[in-house]
Protein backbone atom coordinates (compact mmCIF):
# COMPACT_ATOMS: atom_id res chain seq x y z
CA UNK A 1 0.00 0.00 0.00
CA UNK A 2 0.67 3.36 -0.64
CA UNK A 3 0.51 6.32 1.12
CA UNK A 4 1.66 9.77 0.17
CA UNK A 5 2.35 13.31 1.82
CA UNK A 6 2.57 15.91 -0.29
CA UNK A 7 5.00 18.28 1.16
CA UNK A 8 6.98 20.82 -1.33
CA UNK A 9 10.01 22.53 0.65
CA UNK A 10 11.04 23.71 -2.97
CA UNK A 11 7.86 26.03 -3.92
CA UNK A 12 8.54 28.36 -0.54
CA UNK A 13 9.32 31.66 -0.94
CA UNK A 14 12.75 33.47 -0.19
CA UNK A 15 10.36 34.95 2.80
CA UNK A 16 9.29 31.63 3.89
CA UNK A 17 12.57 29.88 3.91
CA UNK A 18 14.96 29.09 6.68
CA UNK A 19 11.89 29.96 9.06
CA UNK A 20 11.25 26.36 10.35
CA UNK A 21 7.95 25.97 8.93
CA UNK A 22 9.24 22.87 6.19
CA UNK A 23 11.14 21.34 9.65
CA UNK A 24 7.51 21.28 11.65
CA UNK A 25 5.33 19.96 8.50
CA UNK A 26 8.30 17.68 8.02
CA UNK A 27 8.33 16.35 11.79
CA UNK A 28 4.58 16.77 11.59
CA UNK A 29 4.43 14.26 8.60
CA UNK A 30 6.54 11.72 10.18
CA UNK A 31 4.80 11.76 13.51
CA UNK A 32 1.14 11.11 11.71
CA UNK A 33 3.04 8.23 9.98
CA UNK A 34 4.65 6.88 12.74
CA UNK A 35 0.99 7.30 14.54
CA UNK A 36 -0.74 5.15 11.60
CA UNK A 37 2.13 2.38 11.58
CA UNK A 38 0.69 0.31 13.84
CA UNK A 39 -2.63 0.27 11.58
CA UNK A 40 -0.59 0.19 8.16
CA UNK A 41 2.61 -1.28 8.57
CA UNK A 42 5.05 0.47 6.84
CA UNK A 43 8.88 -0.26 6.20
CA UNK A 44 10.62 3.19 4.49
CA UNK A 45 9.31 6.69 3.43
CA UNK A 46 10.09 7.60 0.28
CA UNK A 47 9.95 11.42 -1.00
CA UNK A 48 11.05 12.69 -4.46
CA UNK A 49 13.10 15.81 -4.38
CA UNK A 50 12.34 18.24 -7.45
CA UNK A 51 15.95 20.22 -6.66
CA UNK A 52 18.91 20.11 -4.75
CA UNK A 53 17.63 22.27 -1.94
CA UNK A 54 14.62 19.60 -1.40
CA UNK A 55 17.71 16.90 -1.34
CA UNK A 56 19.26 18.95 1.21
CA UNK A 57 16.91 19.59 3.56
CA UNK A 58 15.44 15.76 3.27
CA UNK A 59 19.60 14.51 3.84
CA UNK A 60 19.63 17.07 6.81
CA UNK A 61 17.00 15.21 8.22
CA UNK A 62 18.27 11.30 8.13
CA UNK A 63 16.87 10.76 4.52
CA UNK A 64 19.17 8.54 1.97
CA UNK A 65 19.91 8.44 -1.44
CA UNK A 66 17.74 5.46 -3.10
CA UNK A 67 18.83 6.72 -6.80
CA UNK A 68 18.27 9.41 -9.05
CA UNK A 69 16.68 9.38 -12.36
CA UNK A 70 16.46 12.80 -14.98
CA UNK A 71 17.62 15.02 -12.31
CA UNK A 72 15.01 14.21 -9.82
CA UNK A 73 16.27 12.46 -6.51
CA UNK A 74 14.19 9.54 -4.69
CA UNK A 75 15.15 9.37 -1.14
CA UNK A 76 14.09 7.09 1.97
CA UNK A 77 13.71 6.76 5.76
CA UNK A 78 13.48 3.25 7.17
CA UNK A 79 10.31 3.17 9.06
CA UNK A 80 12.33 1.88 12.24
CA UNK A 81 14.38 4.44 12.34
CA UNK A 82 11.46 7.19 12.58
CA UNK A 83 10.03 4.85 15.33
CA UNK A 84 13.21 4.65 17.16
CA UNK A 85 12.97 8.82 17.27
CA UNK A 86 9.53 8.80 18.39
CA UNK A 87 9.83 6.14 20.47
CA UNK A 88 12.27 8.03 22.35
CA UNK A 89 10.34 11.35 22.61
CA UNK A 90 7.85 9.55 24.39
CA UNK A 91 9.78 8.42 27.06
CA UNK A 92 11.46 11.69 27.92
């Protein structure tokens, strides 16, 4: 099954970036995932970057390189690794 979240960290304005907002949808994203896992098991989250500065961020935020393909980049999370981070908020 699949399951996709739309997020664009490319399409923000000069105004809009570096504010944090693409960090809080991000960990926002990953938490509603994480919450639905144990309904839909999942084993990696896959986004496709449309530029480098989508790769970036993604990278900055554990995401690896699966493979690229015309200039667009496909890159994934292992599902245990996102619970493994949530996991551990919750018992702090």
């Amino acid at each position: 099954m699949k399951l996709r979240i739309k997020q664009s960290t490319n399409g923000s304005s000069q105004n809009e970036q570096h504010s944090g907002l693409g960090k809080i949808t991000l960990i926002k994203a990953l938490e509603y995932l994480y919450e639905i896992n144990s309904h839909m098991r999942a084993f990696t989250i896959i986004v496709d970057c449309l530029n480098s500065n989508a790769e970036k961020f993604y990278l900055k935020f554990g995401f690896e390189k699966l493979y690229s393909n015309n200039g667009r980049i496909r890159l994934f999370i292992p599902m245990k690794k996102v619970i493994k981070l949530f996991s551990a908020e919750a018992e702090h």
